[in-house]
C-alpha atoms as a PDB file:
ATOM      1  CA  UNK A   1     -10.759  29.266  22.340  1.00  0.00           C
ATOM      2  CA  UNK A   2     -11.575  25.426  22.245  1.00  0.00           C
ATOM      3  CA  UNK A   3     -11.831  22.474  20.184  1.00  0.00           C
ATOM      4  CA  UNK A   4     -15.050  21.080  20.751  1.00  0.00           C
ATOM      5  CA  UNK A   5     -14.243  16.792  21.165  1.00  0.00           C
ATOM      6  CA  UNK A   6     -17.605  14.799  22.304  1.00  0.00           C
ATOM      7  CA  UNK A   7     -18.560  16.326  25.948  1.00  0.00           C
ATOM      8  CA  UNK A   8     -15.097  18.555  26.586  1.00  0.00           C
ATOM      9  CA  UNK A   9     -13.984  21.648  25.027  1.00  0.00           C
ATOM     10  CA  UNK A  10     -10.393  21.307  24.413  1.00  0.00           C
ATOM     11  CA  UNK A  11      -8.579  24.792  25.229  1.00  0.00           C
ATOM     12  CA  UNK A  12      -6.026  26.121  23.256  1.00  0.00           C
ATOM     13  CA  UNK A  13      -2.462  28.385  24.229  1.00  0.00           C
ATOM     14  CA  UNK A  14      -1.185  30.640  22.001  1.00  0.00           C
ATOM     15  CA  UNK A  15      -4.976  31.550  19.886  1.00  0.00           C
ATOM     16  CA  UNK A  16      -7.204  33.690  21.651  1.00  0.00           C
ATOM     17  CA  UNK A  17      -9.978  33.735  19.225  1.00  0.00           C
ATOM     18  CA  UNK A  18     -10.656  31.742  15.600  1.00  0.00           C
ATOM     19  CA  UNK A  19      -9.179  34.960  13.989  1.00  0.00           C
ATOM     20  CA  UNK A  20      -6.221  34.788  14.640  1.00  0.00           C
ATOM     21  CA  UNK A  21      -6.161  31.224  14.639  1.00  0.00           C
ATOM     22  CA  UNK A  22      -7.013  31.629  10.880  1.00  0.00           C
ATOM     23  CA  UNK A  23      -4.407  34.156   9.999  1.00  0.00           C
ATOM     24  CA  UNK A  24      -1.812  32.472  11.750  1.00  0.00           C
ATOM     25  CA  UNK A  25      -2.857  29.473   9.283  1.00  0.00           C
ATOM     26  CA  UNK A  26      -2.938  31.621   5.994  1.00  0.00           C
ATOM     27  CA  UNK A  27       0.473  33.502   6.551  1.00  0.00           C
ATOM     28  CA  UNK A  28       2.206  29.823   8.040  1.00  0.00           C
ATOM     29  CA  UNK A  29       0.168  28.259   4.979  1.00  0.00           C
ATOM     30  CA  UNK A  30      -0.831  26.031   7.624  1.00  0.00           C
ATOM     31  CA  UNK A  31      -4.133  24.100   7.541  1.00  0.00           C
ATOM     32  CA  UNK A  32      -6.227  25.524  10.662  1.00  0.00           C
ATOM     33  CA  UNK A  33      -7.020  22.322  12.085  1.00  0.00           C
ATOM     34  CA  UNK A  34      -3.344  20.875  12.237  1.00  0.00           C
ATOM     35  CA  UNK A  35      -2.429  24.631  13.832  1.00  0.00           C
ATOM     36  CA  UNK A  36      -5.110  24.251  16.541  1.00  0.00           C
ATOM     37  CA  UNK A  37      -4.045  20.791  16.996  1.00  0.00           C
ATOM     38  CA  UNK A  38      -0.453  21.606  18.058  1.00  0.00           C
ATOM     39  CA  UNK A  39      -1.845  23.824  20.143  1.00  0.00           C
ATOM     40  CA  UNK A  40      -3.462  22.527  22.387  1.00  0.00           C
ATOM     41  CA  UNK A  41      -2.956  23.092  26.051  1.00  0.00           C
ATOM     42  CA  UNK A  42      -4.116  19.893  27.978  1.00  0.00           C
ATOM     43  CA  UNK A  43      -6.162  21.532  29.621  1.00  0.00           C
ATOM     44  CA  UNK A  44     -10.341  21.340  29.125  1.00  0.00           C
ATOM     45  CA  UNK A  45     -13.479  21.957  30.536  1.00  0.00           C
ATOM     46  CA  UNK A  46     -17.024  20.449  30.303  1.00  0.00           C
ATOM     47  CA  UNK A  47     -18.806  21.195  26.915  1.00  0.00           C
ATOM     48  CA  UNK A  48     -22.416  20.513  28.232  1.00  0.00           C
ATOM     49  CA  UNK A  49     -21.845  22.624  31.327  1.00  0.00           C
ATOM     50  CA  UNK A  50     -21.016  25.569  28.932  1.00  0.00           C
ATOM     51  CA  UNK A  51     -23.635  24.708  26.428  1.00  0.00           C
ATOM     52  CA  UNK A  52     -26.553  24.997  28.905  1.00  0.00           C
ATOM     53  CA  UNK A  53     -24.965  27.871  30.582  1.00  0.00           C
ATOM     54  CA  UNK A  54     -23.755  26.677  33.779  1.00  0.00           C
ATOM     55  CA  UNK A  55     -20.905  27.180  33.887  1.00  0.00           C
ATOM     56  CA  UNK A  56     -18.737  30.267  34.039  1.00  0.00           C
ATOM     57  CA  UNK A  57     -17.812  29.986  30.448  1.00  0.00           C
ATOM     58  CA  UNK A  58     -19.639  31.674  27.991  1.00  0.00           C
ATOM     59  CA  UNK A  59     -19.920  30.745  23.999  1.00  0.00           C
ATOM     60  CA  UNK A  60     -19.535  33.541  22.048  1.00  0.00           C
ATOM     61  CA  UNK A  61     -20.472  33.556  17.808  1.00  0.00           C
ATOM     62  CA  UNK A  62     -18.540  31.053  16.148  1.00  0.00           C
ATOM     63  CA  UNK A  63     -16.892  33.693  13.959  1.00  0.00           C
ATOM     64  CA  UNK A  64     -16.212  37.525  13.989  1.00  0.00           C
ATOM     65  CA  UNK A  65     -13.432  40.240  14.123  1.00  0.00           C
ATOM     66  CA  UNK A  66     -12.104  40.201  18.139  1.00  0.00           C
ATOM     67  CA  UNK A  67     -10.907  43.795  17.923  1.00  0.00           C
ATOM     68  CA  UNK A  68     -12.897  45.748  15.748  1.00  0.00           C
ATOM     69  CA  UNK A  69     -16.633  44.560  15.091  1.00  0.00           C
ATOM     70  CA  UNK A  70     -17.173  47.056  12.547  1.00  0.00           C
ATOM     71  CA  UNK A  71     -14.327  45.402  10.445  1.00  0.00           C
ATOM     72  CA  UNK A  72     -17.421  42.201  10.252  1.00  0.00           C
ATOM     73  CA  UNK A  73     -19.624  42.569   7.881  1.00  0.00           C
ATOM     74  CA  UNK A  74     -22.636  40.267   8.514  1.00  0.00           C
ATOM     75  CA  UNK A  75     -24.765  39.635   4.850  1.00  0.00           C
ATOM     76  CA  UNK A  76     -27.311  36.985   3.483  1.00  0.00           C
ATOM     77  CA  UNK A  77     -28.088  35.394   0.058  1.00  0.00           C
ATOM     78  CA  UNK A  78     -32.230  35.173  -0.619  1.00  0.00           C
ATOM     79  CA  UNK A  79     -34.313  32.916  -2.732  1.00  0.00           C
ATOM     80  CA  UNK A  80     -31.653  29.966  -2.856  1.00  0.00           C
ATOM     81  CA  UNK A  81     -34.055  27.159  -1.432  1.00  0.00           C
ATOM     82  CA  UNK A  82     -37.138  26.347  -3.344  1.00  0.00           C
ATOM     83  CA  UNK A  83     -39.375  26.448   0.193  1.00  0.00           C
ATOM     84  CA  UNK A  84     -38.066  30.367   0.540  1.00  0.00           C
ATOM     85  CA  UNK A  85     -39.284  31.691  -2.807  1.00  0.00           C
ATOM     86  CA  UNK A  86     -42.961  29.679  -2.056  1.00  0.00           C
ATOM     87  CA  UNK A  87     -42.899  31.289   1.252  1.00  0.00           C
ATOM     88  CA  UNK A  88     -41.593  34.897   0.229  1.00  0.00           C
ATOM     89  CA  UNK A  89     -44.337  34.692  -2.794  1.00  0.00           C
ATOM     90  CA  UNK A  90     -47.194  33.397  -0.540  1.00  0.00           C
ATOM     91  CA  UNK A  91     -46.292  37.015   1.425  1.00  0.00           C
ATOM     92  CA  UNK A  92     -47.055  38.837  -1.797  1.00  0.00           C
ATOM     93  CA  UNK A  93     -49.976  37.536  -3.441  1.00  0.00           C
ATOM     94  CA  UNK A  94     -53.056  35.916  -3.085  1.00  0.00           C
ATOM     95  CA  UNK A  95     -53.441  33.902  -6.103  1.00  0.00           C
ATOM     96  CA  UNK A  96     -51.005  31.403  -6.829  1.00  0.00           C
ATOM     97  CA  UNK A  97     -50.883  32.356 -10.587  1.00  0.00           C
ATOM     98  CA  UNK A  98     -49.250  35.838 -10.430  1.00  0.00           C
ATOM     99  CA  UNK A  99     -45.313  35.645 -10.656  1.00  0.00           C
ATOM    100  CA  UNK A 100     -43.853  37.804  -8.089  1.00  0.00           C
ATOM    101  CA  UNK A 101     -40.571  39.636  -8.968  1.00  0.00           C
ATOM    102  CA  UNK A 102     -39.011  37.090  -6.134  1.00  0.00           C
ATOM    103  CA  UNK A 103     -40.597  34.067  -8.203  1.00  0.00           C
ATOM    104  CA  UNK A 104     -38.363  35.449 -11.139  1.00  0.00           C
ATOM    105  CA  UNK A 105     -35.275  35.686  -9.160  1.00  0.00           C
ATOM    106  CA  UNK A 106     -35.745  32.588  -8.072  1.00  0.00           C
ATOM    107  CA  UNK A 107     -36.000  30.921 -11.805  1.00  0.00           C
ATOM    108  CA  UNK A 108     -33.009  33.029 -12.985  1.00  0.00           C
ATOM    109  CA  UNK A 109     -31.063  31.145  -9.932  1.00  0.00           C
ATOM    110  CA  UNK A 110     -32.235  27.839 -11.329  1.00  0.00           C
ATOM    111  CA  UNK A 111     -31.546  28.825 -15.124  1.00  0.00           C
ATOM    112  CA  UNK A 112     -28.139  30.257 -14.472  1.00  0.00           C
ATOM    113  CA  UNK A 113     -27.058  29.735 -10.587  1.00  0.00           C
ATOM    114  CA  UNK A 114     -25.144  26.830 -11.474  1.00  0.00           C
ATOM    115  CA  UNK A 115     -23.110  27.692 -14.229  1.00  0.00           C
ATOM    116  CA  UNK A 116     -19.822  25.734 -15.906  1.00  0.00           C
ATOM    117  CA  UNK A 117     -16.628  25.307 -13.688  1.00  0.00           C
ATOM    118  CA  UNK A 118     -14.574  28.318 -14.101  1.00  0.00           C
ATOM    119  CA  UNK A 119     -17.439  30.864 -15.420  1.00  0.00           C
ATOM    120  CA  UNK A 120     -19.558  33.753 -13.481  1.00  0.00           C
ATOM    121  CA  UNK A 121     -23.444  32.570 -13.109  1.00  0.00           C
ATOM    122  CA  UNK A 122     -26.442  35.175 -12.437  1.00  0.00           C
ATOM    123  CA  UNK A 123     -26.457  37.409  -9.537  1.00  0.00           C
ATOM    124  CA  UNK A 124     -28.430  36.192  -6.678  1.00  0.00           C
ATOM    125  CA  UNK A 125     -30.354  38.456  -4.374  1.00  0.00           C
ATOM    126  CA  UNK A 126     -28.185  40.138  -1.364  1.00  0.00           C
ATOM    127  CA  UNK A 127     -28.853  41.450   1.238  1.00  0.00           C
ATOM    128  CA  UNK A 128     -26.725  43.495   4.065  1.00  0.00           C
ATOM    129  CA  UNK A 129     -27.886  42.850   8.496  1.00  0.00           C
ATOM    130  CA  UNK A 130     -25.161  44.726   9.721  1.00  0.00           C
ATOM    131  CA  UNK A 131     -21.640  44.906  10.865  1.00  0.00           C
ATOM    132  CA  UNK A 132     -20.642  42.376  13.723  1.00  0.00           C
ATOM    133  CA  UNK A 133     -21.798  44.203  16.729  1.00  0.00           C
ATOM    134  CA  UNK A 134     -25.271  42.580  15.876  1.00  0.00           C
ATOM    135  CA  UNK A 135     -23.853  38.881  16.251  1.00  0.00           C
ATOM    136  CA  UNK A 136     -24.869  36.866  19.466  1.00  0.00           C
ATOM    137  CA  UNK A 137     -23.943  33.334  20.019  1.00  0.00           C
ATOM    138  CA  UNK A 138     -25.802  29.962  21.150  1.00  0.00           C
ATOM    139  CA  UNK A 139     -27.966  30.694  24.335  1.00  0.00           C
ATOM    140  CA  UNK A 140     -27.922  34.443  24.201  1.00  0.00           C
ATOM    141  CA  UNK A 141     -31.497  36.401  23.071  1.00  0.00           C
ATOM    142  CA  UNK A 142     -32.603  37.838  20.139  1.00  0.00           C
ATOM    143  CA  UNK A 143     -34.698  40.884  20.619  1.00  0.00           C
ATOM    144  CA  UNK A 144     -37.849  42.645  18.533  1.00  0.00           C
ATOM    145  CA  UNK A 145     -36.886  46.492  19.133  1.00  0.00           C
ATOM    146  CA  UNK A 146     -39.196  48.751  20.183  1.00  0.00           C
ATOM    147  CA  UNK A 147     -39.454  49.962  16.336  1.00  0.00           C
ATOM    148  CA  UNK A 148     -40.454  46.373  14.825  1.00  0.00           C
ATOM    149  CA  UNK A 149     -43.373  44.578  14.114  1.00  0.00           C
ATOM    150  CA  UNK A 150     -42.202  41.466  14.613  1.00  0.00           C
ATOM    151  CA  UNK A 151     -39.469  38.808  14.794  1.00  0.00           C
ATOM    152  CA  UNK A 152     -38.918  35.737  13.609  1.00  0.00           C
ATOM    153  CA  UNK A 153     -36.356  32.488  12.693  1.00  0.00           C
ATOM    154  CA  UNK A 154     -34.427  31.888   9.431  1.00  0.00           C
ATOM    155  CA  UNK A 155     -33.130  28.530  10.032  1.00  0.00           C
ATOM    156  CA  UNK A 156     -30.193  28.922   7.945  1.00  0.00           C
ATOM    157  CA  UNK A 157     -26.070  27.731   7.226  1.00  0.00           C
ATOM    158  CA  UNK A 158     -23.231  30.306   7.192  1.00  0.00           C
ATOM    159  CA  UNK A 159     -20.175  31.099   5.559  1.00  0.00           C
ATOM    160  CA  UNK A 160     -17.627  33.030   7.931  1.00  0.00           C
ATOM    161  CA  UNK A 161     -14.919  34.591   5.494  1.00  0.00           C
ATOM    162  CA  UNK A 162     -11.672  36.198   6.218  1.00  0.00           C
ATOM    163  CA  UNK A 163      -9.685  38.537   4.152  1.00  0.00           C
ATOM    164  CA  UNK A 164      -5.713  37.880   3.885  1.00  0.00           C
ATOM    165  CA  UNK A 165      -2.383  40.304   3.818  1.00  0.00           C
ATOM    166  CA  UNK A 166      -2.910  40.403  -0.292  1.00  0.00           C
ATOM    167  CA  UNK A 167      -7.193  41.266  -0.783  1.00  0.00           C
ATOM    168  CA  UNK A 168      -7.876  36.997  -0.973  1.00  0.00           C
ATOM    169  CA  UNK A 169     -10.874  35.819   0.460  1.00  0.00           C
ATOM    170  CA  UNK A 170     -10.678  32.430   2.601  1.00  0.00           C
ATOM    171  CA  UNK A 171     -13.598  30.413   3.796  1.00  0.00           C
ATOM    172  CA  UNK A 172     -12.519  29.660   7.223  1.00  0.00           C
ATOM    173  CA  UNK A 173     -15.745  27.321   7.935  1.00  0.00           C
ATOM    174  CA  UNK A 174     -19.348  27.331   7.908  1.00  0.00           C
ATOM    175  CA  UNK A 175     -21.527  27.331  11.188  1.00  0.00           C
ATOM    176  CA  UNK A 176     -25.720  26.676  12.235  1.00  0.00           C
ATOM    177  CA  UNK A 177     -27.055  30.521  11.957  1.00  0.00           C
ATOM    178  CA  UNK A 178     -30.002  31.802  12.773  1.00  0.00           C
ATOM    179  CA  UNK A 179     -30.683  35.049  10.379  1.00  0.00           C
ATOM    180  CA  UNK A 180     -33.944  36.250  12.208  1.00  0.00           C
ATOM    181  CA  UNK A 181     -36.180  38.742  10.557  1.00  0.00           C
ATOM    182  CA  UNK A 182     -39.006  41.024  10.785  1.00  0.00           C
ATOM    183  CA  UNK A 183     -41.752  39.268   8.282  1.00  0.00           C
ATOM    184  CA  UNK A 184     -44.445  41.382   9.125  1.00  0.00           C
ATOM    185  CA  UNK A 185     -42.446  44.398   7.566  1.00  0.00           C
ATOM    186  CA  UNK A 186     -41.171  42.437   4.625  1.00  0.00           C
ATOM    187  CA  UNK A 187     -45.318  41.515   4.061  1.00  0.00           C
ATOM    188  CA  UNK A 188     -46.214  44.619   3.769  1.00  0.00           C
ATOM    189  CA  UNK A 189     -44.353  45.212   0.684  1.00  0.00           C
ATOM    190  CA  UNK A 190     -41.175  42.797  -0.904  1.00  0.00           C
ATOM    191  CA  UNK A 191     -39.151  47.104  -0.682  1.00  0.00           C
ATOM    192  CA  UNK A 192     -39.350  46.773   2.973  1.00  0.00           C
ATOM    193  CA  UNK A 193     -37.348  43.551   2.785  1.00  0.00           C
ATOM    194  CA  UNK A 194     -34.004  45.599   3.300  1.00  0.00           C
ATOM    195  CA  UNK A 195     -35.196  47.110   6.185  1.00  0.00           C
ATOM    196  CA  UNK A 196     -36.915  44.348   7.737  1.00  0.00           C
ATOM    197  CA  UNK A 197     -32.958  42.337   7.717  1.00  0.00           C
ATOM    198  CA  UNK A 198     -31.717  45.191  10.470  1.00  0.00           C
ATOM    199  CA  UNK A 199     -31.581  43.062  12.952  1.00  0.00           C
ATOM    200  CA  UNK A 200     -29.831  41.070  15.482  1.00  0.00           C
ATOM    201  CA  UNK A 201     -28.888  37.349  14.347  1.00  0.00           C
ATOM    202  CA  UNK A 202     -27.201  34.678  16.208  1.00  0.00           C
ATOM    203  CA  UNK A 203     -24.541  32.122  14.774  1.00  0.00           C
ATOM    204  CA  UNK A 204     -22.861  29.128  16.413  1.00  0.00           C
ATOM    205  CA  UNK A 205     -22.120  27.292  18.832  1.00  0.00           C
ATOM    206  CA  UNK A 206     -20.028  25.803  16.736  1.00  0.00           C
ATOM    207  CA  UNK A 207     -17.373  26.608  13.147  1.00  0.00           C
ATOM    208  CA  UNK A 208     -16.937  23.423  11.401  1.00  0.00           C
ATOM    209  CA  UNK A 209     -13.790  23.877   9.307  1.00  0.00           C
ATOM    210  CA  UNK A 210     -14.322  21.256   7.248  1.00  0.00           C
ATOM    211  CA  UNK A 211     -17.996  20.701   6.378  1.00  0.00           C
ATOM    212  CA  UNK A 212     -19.769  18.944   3.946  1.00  0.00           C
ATOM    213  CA  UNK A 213     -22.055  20.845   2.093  1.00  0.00           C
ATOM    214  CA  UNK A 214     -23.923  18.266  -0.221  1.00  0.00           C
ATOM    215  CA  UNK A 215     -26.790  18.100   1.044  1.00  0.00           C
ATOM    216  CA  UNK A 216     -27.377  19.162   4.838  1.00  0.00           C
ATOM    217  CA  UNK A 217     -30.856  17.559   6.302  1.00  0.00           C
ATOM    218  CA  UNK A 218     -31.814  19.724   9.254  1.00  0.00           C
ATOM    219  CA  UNK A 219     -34.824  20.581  11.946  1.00  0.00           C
ATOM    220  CA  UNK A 220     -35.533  23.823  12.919  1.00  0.00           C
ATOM    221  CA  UNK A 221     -38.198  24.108  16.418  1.00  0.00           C
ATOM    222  CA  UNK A 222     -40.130  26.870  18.525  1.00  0.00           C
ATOM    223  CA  UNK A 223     -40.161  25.654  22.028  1.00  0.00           C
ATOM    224  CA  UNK A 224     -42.387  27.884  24.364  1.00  0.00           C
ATOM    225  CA  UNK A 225     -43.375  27.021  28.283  1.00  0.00           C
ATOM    226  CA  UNK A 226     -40.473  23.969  27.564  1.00  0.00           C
ATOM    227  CA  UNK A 227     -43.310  22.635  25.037  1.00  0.00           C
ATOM    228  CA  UNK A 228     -42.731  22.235  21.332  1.00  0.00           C
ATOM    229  CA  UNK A 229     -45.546  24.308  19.576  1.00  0.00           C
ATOM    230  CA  UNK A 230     -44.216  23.778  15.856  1.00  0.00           C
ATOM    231  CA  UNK A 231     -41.161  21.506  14.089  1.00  0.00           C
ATOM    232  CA  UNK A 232     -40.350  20.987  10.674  1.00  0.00           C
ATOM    233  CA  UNK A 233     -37.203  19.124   8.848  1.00  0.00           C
ATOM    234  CA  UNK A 234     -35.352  21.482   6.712  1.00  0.00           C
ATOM    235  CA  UNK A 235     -32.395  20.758   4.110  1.00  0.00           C
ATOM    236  CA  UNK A 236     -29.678  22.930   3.315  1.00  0.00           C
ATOM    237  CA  UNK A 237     -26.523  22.314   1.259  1.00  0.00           C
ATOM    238  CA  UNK A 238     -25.300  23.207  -2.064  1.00  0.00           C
ATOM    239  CA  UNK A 239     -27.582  20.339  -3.784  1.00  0.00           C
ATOM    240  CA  UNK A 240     -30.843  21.991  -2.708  1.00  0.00           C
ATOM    241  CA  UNK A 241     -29.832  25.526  -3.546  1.00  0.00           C
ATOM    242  CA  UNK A 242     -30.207  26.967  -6.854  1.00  0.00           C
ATOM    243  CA  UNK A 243     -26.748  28.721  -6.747  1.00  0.00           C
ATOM    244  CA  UNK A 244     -23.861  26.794  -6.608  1.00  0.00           C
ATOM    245  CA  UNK A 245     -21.601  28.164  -3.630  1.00  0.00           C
ATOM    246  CA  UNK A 246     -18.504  29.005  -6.125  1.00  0.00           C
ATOM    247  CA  UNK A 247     -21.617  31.235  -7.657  1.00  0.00           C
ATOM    248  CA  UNK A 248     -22.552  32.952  -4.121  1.00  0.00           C
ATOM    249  CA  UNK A 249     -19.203  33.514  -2.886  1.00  0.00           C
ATOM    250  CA  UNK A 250     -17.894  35.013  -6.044  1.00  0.00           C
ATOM    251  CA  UNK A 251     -20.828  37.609  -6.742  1.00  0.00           C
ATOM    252  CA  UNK A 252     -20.205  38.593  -2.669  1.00  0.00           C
ATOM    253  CA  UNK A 253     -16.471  39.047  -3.248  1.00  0.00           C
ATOM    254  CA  UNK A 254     -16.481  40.600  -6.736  1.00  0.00           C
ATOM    255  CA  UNK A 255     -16.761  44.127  -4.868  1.00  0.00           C
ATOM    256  CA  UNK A 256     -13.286  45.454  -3.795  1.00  0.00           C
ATOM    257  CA  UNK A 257     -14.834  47.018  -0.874  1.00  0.00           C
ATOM    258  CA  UNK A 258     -15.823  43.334   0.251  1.00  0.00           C
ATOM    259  CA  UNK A 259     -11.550  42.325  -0.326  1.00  0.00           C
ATOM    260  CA  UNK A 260     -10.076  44.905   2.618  1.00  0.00           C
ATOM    261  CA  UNK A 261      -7.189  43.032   3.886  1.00  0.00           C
ATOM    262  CA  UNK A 262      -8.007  41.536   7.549  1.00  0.00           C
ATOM    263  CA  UNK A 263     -11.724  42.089   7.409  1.00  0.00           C
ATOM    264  CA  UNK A 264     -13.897  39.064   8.653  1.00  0.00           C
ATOM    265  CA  UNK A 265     -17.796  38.594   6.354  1.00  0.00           C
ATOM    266  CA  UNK A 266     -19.910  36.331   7.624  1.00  0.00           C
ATOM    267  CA  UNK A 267     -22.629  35.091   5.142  1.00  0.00           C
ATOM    268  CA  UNK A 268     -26.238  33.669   5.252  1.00  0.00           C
ATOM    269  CA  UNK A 269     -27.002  30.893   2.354  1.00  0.00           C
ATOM    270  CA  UNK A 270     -30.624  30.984   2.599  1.00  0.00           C
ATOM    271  CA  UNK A 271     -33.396  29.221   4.652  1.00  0.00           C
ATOM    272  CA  UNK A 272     -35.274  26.639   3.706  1.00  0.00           C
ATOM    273  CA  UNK A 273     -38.507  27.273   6.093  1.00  0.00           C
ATOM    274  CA  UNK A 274     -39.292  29.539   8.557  1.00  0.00           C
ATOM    275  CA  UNK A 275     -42.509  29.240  11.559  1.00  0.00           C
ATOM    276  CA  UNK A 276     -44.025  32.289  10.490  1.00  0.00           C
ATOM    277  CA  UNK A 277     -44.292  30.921   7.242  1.00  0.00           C
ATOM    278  CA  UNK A 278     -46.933  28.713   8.386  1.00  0.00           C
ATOM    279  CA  UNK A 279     -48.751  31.328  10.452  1.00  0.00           C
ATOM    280  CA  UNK A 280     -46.417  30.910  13.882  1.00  0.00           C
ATOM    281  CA  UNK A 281     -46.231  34.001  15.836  1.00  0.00           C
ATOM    282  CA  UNK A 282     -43.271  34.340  18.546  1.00  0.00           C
ATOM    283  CA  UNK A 283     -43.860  35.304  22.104  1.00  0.00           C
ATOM    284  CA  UNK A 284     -41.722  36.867  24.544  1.00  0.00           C
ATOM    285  CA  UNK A 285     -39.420  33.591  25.774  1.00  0.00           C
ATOM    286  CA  UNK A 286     -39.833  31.320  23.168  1.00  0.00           C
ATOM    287  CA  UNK A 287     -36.601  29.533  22.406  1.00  0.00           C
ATOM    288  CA  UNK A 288     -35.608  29.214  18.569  1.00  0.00           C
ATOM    289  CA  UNK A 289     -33.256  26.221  17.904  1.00  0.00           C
ATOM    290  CA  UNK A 290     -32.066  25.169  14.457  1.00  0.00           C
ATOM    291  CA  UNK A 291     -29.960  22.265  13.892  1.00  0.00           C
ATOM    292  CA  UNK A 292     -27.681  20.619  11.181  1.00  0.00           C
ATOM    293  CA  UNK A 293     -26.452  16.996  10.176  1.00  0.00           C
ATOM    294  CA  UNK A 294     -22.727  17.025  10.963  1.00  0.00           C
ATOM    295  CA  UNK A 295     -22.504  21.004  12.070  1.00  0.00           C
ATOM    296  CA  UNK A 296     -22.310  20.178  15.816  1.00  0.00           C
ATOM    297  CA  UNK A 297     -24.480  21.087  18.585  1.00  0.00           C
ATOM    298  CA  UNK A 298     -27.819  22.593  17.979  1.00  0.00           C
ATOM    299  CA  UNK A 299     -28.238  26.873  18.139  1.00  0.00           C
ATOM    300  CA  UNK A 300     -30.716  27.725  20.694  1.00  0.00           C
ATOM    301  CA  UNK A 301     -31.687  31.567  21.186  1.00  0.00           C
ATOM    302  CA  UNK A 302     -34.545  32.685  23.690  1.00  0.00           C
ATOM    303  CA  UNK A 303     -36.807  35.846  21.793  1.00  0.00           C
ATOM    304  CA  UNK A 304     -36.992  38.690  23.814  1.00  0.00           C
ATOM    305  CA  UNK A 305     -39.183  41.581  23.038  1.00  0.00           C
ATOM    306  CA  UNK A 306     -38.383  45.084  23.597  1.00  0.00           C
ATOM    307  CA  UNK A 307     -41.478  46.893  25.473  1.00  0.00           C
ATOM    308  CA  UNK A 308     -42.201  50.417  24.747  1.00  0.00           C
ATOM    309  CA  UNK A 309     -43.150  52.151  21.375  1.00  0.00           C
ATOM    310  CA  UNK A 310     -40.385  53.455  19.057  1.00  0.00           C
ATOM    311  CA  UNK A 311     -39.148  56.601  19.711  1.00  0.00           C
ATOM    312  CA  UNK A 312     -37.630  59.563  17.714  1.00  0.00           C
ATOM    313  CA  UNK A 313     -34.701  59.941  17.158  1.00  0.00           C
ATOM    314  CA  UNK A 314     -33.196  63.504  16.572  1.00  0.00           C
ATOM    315  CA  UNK A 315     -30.243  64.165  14.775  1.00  0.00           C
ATOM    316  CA  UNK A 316     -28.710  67.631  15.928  1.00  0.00           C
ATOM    317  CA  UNK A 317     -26.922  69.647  12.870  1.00  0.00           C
ATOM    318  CA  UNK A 318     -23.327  70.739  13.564  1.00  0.00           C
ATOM    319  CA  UNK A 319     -22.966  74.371  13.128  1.00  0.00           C
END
């Protein structure tokens, strides 16, 4: 594990992984960053060597459970940015005038996503991608399975979580993520949306332990043949969502199966905009980067699709 300082990647001793690093800093009641600052082992190694994958080194996603992936549970919040609900409700209709059953999520967010310090706001939407086996870090590809229709980019922030000795929740940091999505199925009809969220996502490079979340100004890019064929600046941050944070995190954590001691969530806040919003469709090798204001170096992830048509899969009964 490193501390990532301008061009070098500072290595640390005793930590093997961020886990650790954070439950070493909940049961010392430590902050994490003065633990990983004591440390430190002298020793470092080029960041940009590692970033552009030449090097030996390898960045893995900025978060997740080292020992146990299935103790990860990967989730995302929906509707949050204003941009999302226009896109999600251009999917669904065909005259501007009809109010989608997103659109109305999306106004109950604004009317009561934000409530009073110290009191419980509306539920947003939530949705569940899978446990962390599906994670994959900066540089690494993000496939359309043989069973999709397609796959796309959700230029979005995340929360990585860890559960302590006693059932508390702790955000350990926030991190670029891209969520990536299969909007063709979630066109068809707004029911396939759960479905559609199966899917690999990536997070990373980097977990910024002490982020501001105001208001995040982004870009998110498709790069194919080392040419940009579409850009657009995106914003992110608590003051362009509809759902205060405190409201998010506590309607996540309110379920006692989301409080098991030692378990690691990591948590999508929403995208802003997305290419195939504005009629992009990924090819095979086109690289997917989404970057943040002040949440380190840029996430790039090649898509690679899966050839072949689905096949069946047979589930044998136990007799």
């Amino acid at each position: 594990m490193g501390i990532a300082d301008g061009d070098t990647l500072r290595l640390l001793g005793e930590y093997s992984s961020i886990y650790s690093l954070a439950l070493a800093a909940i049961r010392s009641e430590r902050s994490m960053v003065e633990l990983a600052a004591s440390n430190s082992t002298g020793n470092s190694i080029p960041y940009d060597d590692a970033y552009t994958g030449e090097s030996d080194w390898r960045l893995l996603p900025a978060f997740d459970h080292p020992e146990e992936p299935a103790r990860c549970l990967v989730s995302g919040t929906g509707l949050t940015h204003k941009a999302s609900v226009d896109n999600r409700q251009a999917m669904h209709v065909s005259e501007k005038t009809v109010v989608t059953d997103s659109m109305r999520m999306y106004q109950w967010g604004l009317e009561g996503g934000r409530p009073h310090p110290g009191k419980i706001g509306v539920q947003p939407e939530w949705f569940y991608k899978g446990c962390g086996a599906i994670l994959s870090g900066h540089g690494e590809p993000l496939p359309v399975p043989q069973y999709a229709e397609d796959g796309g980019e959700e230029p979005e922030i995340a929360g990585a979580y860890i559960v302590d000795d006693s059932g508390r929740p702790w955000r350990a940091g926030m991190t670029i993520g891209n969520e990536f999505s299969d909007h063709k199925m979630e066109k068809r009809n707004y029911l396939y949306l759960a479905p559609s969220k199966l899917r690999r996502c990536a997070i990373g490079p980097e977990l910024i332990v002490t982020p501001d979340f105001g208001i995040v100004p982004g870009t998110v890019r498709i790069e194919r043949g080392g040419t940009t064929i579409w850009s657009k600046a995106i914003a992110s941050g608590e003051d362009n969502m509809c759902h205060s944070l405190e409201n998010l995190e506590h309607h996540h954590f309110k379920y006692e199966a989301h409080r098991r001691p030692g378990d690691v969530h990591i948590h999508f806040y929403g995208a802003g905009a997305f290419s195939f919003g504005e009629g992009i469709a990924l090819l095979e090798g086109d690289i997917m980067e989404v970057a943040f204001e002040g949440f380190g170096r840029p996430l790039r992830n090649p898509l690679r699709v899966e050839n072949g048509t689905g096949r069946l899969i047979r589930v044998t009964a136990l007799s």
